[in-house]
Every structure is written in C-alpha cells, then in structure tokens.
N, C-alpha and C. Protein backbone atom coordinates (compact mmCIF):
# COMPACT_ATOMS: atom_id res chain seq x y z
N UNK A 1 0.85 -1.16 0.00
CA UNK A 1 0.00 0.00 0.00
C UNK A 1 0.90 1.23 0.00
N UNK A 2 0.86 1.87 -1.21
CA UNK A 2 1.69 3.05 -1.42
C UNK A 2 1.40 3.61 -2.27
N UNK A 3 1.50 4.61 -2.94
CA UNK A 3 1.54 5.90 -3.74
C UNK A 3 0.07 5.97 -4.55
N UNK A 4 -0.49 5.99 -3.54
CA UNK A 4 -2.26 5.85 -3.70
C UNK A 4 -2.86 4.32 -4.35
N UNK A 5 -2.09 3.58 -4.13
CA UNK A 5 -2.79 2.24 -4.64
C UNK A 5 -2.28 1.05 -3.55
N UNK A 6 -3.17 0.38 -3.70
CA UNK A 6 -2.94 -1.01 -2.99
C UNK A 6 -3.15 -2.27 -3.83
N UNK A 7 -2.00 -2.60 -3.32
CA UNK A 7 -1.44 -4.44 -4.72
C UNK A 7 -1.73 -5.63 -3.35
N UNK A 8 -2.67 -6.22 -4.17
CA UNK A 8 -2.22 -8.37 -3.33
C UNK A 8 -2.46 -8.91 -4.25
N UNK A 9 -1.81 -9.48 -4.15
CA UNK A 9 -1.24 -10.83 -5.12
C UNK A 9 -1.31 -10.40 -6.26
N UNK A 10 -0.40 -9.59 -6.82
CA UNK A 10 -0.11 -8.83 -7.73
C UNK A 10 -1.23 -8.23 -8.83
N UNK A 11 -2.12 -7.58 -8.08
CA UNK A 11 -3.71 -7.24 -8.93
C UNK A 11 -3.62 -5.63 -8.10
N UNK A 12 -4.02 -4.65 -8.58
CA UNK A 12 -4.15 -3.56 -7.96
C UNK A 12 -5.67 -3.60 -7.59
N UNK A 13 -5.88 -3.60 -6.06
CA UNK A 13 -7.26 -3.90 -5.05
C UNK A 13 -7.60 -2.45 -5.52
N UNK A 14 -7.19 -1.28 -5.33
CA UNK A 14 -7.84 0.34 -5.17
C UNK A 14 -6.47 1.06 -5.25
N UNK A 15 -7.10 2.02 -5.84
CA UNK A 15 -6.28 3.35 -5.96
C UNK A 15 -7.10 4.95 -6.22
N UNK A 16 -6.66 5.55 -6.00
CA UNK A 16 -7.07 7.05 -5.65
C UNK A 16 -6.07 8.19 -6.20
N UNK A 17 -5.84 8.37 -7.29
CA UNK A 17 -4.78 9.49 -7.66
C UNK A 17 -5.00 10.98 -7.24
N UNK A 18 -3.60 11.38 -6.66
CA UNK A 18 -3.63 12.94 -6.24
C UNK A 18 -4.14 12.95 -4.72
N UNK A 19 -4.83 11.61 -4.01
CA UNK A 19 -5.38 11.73 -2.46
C UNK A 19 -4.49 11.92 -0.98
N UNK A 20 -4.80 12.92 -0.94
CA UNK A 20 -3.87 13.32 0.75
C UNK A 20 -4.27 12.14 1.52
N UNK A 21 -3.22 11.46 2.23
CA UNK A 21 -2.78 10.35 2.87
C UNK A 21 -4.27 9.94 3.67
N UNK A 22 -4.79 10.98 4.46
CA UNK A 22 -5.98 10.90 5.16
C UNK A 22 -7.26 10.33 4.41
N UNK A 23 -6.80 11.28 3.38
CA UNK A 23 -8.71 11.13 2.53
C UNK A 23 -7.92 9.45 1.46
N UNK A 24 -6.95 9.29 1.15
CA UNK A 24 -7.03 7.83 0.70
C UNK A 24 -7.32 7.26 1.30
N UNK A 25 -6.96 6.60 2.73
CA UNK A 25 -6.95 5.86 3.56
C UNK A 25 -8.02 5.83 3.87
N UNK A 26 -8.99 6.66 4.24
CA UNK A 26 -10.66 6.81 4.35
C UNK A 26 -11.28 6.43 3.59
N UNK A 27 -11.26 6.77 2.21
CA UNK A 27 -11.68 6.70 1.01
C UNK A 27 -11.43 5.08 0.44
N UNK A 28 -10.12 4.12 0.65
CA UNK A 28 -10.30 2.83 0.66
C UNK A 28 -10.77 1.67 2.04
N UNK A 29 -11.15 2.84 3.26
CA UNK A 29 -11.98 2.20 4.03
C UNK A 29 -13.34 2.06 3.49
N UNK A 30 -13.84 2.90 2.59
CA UNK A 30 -15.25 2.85 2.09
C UNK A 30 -15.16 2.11 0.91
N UNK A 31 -14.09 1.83 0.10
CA UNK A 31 -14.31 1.25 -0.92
C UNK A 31 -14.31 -0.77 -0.02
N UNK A 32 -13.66 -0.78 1.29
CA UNK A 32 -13.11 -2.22 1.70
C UNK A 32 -15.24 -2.12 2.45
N UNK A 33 -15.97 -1.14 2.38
CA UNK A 33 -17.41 -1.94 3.44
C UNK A 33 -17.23 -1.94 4.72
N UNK A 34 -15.87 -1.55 5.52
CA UNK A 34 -15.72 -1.81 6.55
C UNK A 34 -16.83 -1.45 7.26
N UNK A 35 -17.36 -2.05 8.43
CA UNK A 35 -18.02 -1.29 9.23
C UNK A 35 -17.49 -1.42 10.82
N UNK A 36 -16.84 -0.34 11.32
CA UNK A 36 -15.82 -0.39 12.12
C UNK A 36 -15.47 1.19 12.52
N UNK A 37 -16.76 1.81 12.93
CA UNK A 37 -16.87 3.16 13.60
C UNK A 37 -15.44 3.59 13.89
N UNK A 38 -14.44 2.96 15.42
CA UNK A 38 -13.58 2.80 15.23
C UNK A 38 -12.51 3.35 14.93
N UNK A 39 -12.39 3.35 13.38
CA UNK A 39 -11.48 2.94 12.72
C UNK A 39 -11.18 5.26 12.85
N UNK A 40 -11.99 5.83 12.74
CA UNK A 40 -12.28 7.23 12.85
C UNK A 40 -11.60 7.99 13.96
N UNK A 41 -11.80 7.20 14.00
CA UNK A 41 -10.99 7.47 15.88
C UNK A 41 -9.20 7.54 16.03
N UNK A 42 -9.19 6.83 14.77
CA UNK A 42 -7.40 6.42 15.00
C UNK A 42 -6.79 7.40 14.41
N UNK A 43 -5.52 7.40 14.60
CA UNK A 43 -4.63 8.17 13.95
C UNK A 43 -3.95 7.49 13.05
N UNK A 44 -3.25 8.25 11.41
CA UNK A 44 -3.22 7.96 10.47
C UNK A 44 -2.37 6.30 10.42
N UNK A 45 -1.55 6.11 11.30
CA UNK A 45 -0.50 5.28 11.42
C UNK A 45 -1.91 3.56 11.93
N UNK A 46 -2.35 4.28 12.69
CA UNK A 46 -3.37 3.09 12.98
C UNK A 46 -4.10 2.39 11.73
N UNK A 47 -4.65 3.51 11.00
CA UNK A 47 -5.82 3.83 10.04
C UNK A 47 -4.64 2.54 8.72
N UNK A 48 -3.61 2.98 8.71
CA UNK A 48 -2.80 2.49 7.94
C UNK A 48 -2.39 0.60 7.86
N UNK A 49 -2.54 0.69 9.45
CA UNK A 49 -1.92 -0.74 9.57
C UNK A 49 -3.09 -1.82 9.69
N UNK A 50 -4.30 -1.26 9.87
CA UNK A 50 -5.76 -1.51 10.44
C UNK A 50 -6.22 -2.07 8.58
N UNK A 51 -5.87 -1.13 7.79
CA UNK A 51 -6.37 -1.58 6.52
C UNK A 51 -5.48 -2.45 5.77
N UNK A 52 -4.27 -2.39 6.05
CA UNK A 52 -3.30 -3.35 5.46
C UNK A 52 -3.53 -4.65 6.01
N UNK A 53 -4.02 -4.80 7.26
CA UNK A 53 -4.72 -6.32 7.41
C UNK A 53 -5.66 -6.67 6.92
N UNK A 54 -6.31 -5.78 6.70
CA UNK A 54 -7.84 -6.07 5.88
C UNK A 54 -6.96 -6.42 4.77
N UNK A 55 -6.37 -6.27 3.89
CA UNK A 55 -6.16 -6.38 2.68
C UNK A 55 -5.23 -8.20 2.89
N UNK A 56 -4.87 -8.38 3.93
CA UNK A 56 -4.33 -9.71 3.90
C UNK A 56 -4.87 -11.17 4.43
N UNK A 57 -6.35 -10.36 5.32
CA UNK A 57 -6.78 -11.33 6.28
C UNK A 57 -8.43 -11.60 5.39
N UNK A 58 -8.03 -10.78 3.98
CA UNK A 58 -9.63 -11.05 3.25
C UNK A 58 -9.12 -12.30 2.82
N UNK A 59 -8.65 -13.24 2.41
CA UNK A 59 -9.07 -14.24 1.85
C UNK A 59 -9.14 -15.75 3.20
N UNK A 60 -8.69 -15.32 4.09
CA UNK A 60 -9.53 -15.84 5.38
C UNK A 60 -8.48 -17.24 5.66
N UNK A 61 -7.31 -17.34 4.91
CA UNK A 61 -6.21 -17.66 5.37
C UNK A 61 -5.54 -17.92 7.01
N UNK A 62 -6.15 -16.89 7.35
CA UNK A 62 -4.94 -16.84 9.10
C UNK A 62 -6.69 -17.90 10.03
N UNK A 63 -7.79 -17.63 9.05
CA UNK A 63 -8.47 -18.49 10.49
C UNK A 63 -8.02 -20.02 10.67
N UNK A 64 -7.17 -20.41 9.81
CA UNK A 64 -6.88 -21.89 10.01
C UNK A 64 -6.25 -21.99 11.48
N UNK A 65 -6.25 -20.83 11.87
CA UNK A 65 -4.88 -21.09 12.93
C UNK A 65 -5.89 -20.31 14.31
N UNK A 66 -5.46 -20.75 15.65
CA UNK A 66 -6.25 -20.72 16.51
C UNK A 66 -5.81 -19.07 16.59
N UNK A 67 -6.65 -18.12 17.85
CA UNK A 67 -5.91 -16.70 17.78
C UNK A 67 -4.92 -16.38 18.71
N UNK A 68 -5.19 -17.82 19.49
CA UNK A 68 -3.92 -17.41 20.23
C UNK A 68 -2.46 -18.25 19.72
N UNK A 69 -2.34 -18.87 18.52
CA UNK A 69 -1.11 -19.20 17.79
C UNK A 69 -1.23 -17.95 17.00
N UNK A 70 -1.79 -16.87 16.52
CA UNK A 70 -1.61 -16.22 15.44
C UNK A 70 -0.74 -15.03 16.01
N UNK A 71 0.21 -14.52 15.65
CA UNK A 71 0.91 -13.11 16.17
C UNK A 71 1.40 -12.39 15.16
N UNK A 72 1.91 -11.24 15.82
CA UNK A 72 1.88 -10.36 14.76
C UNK A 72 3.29 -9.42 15.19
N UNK A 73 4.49 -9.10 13.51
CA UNK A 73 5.29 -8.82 14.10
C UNK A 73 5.31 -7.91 13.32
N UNK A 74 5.67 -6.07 13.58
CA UNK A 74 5.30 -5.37 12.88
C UNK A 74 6.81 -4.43 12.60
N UNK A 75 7.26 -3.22 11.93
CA UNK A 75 7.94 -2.71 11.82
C UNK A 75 8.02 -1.22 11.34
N UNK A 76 9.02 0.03 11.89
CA UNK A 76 8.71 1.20 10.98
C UNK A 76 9.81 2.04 11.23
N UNK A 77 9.71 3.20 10.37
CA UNK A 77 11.07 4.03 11.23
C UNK A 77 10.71 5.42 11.36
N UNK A 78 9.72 6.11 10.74
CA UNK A 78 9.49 7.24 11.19
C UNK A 78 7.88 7.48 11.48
N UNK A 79 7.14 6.65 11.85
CA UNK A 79 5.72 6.72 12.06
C UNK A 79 5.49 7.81 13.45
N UNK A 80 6.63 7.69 14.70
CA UNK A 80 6.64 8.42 15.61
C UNK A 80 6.80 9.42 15.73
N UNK A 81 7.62 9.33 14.57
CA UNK A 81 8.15 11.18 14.47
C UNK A 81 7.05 11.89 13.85
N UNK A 82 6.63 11.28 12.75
CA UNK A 82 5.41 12.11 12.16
C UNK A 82 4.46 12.34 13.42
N UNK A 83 3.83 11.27 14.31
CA UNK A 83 3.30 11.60 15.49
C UNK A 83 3.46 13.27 16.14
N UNK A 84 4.76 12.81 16.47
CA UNK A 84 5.40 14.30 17.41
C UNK A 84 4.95 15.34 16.60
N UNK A 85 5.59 15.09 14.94
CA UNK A 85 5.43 16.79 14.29
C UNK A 85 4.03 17.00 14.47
N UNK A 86 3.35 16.32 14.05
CA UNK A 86 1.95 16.76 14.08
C UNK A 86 0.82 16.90 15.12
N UNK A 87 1.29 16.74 16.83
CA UNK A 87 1.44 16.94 17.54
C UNK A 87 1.46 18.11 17.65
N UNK A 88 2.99 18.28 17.73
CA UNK A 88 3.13 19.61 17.97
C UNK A 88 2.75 21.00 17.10
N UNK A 89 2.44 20.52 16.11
CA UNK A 89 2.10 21.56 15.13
C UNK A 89 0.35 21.99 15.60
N UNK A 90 -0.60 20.99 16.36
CA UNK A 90 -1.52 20.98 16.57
C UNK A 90 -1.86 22.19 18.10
N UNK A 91 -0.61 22.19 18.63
CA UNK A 91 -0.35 22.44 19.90
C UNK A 91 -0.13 24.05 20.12
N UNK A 92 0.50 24.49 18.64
CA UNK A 92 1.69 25.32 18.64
C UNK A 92 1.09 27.12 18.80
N UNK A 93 -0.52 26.93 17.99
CA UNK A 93 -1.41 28.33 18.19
C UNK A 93 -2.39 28.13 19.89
N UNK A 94 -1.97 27.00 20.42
CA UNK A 94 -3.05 26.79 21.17
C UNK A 94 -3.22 26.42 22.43
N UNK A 95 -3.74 26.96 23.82
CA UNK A 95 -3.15 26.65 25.41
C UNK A 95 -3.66 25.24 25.26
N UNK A 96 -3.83 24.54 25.22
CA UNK A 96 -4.16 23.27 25.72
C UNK A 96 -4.02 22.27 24.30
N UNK A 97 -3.23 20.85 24.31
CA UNK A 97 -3.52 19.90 23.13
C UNK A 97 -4.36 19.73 22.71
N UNK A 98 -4.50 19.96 21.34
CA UNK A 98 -5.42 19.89 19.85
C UNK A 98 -5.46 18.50 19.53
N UNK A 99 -4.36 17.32 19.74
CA UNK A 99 -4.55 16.18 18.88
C UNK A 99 -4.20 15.34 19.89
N UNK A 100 -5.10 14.36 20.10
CA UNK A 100 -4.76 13.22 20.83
C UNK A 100 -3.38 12.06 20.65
N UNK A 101 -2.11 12.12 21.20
CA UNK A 101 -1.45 11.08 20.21
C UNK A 101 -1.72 9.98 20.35
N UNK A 102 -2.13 9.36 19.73
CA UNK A 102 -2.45 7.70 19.41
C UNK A 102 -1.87 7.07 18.87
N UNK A 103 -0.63 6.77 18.43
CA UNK A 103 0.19 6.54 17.29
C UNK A 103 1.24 5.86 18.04
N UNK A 104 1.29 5.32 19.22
CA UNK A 104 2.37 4.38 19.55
C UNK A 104 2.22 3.42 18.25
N UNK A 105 3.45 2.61 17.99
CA UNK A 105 3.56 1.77 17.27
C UNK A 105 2.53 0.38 18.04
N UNK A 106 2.61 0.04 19.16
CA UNK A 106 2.16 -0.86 19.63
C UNK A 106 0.44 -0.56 19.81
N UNK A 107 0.35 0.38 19.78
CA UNK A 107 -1.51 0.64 19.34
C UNK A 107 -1.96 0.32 17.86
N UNK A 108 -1.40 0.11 17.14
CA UNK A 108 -1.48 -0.64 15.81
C UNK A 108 -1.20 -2.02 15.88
N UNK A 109 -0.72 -2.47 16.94
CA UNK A 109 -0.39 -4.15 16.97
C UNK A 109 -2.03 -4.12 18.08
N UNK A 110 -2.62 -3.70 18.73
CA UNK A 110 -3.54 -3.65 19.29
C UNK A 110 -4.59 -3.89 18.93
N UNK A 111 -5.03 -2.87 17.79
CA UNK A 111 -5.91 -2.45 16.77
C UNK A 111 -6.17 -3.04 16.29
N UNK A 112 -5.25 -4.34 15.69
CA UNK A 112 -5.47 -4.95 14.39
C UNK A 112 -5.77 -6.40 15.22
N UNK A 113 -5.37 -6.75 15.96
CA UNK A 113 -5.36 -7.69 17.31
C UNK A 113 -7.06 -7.71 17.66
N UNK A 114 -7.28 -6.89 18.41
CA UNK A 114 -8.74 -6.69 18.74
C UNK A 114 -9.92 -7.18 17.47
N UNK A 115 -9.57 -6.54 16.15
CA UNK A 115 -10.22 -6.28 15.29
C UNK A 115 -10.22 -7.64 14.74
N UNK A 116 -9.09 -8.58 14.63
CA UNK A 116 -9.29 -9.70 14.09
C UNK A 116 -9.00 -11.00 15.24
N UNK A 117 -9.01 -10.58 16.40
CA UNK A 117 -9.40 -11.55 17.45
C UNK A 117 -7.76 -12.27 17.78
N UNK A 118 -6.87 -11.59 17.24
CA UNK A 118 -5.25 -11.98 17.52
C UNK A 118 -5.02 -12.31 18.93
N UNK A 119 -4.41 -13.27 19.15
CA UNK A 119 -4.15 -13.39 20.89
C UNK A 119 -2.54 -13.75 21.40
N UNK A 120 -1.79 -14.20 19.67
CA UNK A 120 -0.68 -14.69 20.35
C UNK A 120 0.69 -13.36 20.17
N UNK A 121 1.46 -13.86 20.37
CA UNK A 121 2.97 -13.26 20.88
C UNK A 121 2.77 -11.89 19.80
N UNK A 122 3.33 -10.90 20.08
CA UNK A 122 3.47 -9.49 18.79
C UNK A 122 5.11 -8.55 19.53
N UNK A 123 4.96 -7.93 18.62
CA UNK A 123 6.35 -6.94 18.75
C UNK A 123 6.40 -5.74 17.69
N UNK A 124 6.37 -4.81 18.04
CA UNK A 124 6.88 -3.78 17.24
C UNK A 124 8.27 -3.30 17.23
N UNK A 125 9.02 -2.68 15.86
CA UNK A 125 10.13 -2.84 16.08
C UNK A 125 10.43 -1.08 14.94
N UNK A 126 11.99 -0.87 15.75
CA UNK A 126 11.92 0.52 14.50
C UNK A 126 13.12 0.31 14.20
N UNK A 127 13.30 0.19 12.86
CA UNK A 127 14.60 -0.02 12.23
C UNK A 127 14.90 1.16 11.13
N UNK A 128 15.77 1.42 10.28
CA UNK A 128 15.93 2.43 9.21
C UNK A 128 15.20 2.11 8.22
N UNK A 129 15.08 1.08 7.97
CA UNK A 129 14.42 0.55 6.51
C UNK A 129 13.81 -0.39 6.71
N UNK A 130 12.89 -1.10 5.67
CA UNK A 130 12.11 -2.52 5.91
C UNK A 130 13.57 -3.54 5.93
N UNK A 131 13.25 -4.20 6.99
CA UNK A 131 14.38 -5.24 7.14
C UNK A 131 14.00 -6.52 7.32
N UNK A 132 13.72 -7.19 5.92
CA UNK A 132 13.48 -8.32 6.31
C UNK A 132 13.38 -9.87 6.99
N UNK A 133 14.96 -9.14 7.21
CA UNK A 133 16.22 -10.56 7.56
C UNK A 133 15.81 -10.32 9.15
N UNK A 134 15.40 -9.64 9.92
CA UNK A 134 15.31 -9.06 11.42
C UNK A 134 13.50 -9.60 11.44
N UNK A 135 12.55 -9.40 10.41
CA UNK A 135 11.06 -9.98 10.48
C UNK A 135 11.18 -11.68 10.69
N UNK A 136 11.84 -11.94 9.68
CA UNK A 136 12.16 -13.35 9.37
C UNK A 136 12.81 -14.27 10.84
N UNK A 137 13.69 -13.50 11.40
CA UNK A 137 14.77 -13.75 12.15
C UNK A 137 13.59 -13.69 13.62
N UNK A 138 13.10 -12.99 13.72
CA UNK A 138 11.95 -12.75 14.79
C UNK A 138 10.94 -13.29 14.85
N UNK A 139 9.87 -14.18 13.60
CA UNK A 139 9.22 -14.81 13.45
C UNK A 139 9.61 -16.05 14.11
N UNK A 140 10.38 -16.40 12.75
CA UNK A 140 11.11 -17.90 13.36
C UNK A 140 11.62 -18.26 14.85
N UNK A 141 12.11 -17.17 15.42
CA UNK A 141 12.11 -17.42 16.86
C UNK A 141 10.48 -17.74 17.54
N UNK A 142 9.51 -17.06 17.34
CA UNK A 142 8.61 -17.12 17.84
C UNK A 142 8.17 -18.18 17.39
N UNK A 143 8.33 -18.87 16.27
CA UNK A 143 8.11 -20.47 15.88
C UNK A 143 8.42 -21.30 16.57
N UNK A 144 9.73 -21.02 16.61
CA UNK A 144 10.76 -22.43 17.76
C UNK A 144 10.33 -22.22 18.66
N UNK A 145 9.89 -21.12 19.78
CA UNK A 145 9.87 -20.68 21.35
C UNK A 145 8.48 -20.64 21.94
N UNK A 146 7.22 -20.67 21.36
CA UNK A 146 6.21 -20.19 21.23
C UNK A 146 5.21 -21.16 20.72
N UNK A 147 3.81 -20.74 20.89
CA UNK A 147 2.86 -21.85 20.54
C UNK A 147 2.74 -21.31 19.47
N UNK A 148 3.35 -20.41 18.88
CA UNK A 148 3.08 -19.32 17.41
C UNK A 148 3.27 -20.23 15.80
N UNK A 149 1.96 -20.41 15.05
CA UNK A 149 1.75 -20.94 14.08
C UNK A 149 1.46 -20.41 12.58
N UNK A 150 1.65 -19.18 13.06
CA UNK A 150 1.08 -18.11 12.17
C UNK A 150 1.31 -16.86 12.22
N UNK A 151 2.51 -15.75 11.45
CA UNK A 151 2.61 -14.45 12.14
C UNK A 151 2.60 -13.41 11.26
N UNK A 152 1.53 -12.30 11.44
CA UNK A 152 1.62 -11.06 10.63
C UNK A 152 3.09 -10.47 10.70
N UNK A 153 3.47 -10.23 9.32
CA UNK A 153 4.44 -9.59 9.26
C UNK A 153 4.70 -8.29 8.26
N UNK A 154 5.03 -7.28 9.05
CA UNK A 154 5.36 -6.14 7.91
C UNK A 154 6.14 -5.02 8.33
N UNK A 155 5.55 -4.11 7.07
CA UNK A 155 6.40 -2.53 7.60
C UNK A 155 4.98 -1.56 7.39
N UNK A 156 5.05 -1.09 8.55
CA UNK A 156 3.82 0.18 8.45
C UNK A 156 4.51 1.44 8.74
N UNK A 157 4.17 2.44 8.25
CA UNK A 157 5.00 3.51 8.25
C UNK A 157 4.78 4.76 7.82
N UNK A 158 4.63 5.83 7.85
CA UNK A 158 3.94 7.60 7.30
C UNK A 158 4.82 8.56 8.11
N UNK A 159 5.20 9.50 7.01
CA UNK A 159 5.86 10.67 7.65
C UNK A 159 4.95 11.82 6.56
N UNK A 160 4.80 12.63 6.92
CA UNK A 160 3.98 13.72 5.99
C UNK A 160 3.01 12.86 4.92
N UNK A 161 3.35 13.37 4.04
CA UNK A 161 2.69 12.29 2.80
C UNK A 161 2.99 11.20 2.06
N UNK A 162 4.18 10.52 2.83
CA UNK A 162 4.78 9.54 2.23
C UNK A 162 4.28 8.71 3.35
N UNK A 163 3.94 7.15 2.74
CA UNK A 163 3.09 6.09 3.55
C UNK A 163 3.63 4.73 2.75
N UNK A 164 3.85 3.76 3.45
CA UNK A 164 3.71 2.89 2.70
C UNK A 164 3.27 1.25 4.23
N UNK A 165 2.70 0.32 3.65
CA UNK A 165 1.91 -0.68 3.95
C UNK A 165 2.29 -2.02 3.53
N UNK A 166 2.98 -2.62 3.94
CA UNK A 166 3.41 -4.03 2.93
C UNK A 166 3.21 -5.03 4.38
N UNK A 167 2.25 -5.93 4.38
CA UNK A 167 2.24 -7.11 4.81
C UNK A 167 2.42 -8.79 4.36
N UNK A 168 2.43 -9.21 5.37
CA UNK A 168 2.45 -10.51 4.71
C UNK A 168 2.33 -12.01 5.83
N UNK A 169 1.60 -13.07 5.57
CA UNK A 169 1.38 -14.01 6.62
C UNK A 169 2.76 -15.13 6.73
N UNK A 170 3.53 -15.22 7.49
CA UNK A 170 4.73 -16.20 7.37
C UNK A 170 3.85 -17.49 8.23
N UNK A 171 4.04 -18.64 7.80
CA UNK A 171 3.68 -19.78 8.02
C UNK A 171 4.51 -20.58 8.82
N UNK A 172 4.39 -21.64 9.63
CA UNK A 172 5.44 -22.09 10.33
C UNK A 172 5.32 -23.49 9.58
N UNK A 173 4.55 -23.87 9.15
CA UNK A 173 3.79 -25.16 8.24
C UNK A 173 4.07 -25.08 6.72
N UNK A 174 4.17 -25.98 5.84
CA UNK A 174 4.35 -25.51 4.60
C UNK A 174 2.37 -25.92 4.35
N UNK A 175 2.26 -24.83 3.52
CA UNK A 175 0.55 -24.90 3.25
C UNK A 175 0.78 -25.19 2.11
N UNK A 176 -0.80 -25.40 1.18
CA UNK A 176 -0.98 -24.94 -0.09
C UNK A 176 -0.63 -23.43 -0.50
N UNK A 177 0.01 -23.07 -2.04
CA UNK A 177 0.24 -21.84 -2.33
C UNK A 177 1.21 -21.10 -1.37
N UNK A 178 1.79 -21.76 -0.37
CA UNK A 178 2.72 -20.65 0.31
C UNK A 178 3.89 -21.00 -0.22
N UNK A 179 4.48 -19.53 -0.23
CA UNK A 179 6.34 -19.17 -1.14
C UNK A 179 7.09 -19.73 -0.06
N UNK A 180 8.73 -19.86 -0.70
CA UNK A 180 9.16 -19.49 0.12
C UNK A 180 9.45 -18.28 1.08
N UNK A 181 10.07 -18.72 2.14
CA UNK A 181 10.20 -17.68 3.53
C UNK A 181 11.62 -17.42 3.13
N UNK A 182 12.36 -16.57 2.62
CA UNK A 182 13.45 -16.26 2.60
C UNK A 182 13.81 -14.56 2.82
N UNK A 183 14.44 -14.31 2.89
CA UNK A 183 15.04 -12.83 2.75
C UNK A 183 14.70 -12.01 1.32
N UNK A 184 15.51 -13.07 0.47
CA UNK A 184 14.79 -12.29 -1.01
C UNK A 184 13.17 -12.23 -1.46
N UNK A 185 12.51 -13.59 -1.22
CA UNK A 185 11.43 -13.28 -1.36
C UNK A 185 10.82 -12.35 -0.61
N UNK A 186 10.86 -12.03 0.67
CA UNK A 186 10.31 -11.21 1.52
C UNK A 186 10.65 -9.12 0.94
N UNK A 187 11.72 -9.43 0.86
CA UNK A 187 12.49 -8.07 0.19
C UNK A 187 11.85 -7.70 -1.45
N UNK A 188 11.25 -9.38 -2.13
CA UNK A 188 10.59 -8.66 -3.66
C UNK A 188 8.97 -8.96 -3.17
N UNK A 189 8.38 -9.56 -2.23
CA UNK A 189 7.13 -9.11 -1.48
C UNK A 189 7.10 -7.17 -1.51
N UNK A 190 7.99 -6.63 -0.63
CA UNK A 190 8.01 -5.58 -0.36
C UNK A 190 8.58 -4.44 -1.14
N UNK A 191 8.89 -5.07 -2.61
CA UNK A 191 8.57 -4.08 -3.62
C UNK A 191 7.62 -4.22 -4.57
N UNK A 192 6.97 -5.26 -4.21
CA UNK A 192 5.96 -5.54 -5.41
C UNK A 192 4.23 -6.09 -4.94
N UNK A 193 4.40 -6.84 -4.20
CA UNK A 193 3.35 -7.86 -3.87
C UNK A 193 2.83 -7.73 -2.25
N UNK A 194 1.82 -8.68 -1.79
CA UNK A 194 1.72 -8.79 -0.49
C UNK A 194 1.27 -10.59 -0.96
N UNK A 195 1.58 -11.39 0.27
CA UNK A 195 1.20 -12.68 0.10
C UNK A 195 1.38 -13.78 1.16
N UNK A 196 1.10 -15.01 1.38
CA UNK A 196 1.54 -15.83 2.13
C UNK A 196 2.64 -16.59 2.27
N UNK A 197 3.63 -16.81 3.19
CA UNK A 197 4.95 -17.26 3.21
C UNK A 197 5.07 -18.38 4.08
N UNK A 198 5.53 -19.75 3.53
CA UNK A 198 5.60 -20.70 4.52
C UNK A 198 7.40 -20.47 4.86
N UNK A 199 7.25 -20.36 6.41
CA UNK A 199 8.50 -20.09 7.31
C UNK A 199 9.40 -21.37 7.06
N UNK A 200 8.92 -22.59 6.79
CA UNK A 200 9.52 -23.91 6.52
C UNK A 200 10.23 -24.02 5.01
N UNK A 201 10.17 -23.43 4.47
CA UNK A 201 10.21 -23.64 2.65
C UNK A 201 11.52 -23.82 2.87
C-alpha cells in the first residue's frame, strides 16, 4: 500500500490518484465496506496498519490457525516522528492539546489484534528501513519458542505524505500456495506484492 494504490497478489485492489494520505486511507476504508466506527478514531499510522490487514486477512487464510497461535510482528522508522510533528504543530497556536497522540507503534499491533481476534505473541520494532532478515529472524524465533503458528508480518510507516503498507502471513507449516520464507522473497514481497509465506520452505 503506497503511492495511492494497494497491490495483493499482484492485482491492484484500489487506488485514488492525487489523495492526501488521510482522505485515501478513508476513502479505501469505504471502498473495503468496513463497518468499524472505530477505525475514525485512529490516527493515520493506525488507520494504515488496520487496513493493510484487511487487505491480507480477506481471503480468510490466518483463520486456520487458533488466535492465540496467530501473532503479529510489525515494523517502521518514522511513524513516531510524524506523530510528534503533528502533535506539535496541533499544539503550537493553542493553550491546551489539539490532537490526541495515538500513534504508539504498539496501538497498531492492538488495533489490528482486537479487530481480528489476535491473541498470540506481537512486537513492534523501528529499524531504518524494511528489514526483512530481522522480520524473518523474529518470526522464526517465535516459531521455535512459542505456541506461534502463524505471524503477521510487515512494515507500516507515514511521515507527511509519504506512507507505505506491505504485509504478509509467514507460516510455520508448509501450506498450499505458500512461497518461500526467505530474505529475497520477503524483500521482492516488499517491492511488489503482499502474500503468504511458509517459514519452513
């Protein structure tokens, strides 16, 4: 999910040309039916990571797995900071805070948790870039260590008007249709695609 469009499994789901980060993200909540009051409430970083599951948990894939094996391991590097600026920019004509911050990274592992009934192990993490080898590397631990059978994995992320959304389900099982779990695949997932990954391949 980036530069006003959203790709799974290599098909473009929606797009919106010229849409400020807010009114896309709204605007493909109405095109996804959601009904999830909710979702209004959040701040953009939420709004972001909240629909990028929708876009991975529609083909109904992760219910094979109980919710408390399912976890979720997430990633970003400037989602906080955008927080602060806009924060403070809200703050800056005015005696008392204008904007609620909501935008911990771990209120998006929450969000999406609640919303799709998630119960097992999660982590948010802030690195410079999408790093796959550190998702991969963190999953699989939670494979070996954990009753974890199933784990959201991605990069969620917004600073001004730059956003981008790339998830993906890593498998601890080899399924039907799941890729391999490698570094490269995960790294051309996250320039191209969103999809399911068996962690075993």
């Amino acid at each position: 999910m980036r530069d006003n469009k959203v790709i799974s499994n290599g098909s473009l789901l929606y797009a919106q040309e010229g849409a400020a980060v807010t009114e896309f993200l709204e605007g493909f909540y109405r095109h996804l039916a959601i009904d999830y009051p909710k979702f209004f409430k959040m701040d953009r970083l939420s709004k972001l990571g909240l629909l990028a599951a929708e876009v991975l948990t529609k083909n109904g894939r992760q219910r094979a797995y109980a919710p408390e094996n399912t976890g979720i391991v997430l990633t970003n590097a400037q989602a906080s900071l955008d927080a602060d600026i806009r924060y403070y920019a809200s703050v800056s004509n005015l005696p008392s805070p204008a904007l609620f911050v909501y935008t911990l990274p771990n209120i998006v592992i929450g969000e999406i948790s609640i919303r799709h009934g998630f119960k097992g192990e999660n982590a948010f993490f802030v690195s410079e870039q999408f790093d796959p080898a550190m998702l991969g590397f963190y999953a699989g631990e939670l494979f070996r260590t954990t009753p974890t059978q199933a784990c959201m994995a991605g990069w969620v992320d917004v600073i001004g008007e730059k956003y981008e959304a790339v998830m993906v389900l890593l498998e601890k099982e080899a399924a039907p249709g799941a890729k391999p779990f490698t570094t490269e695949q995960l790294t051309k997932l996250y320039a191209t695609d969103h999809g399911a990954i068996n962690a075993n391949a």
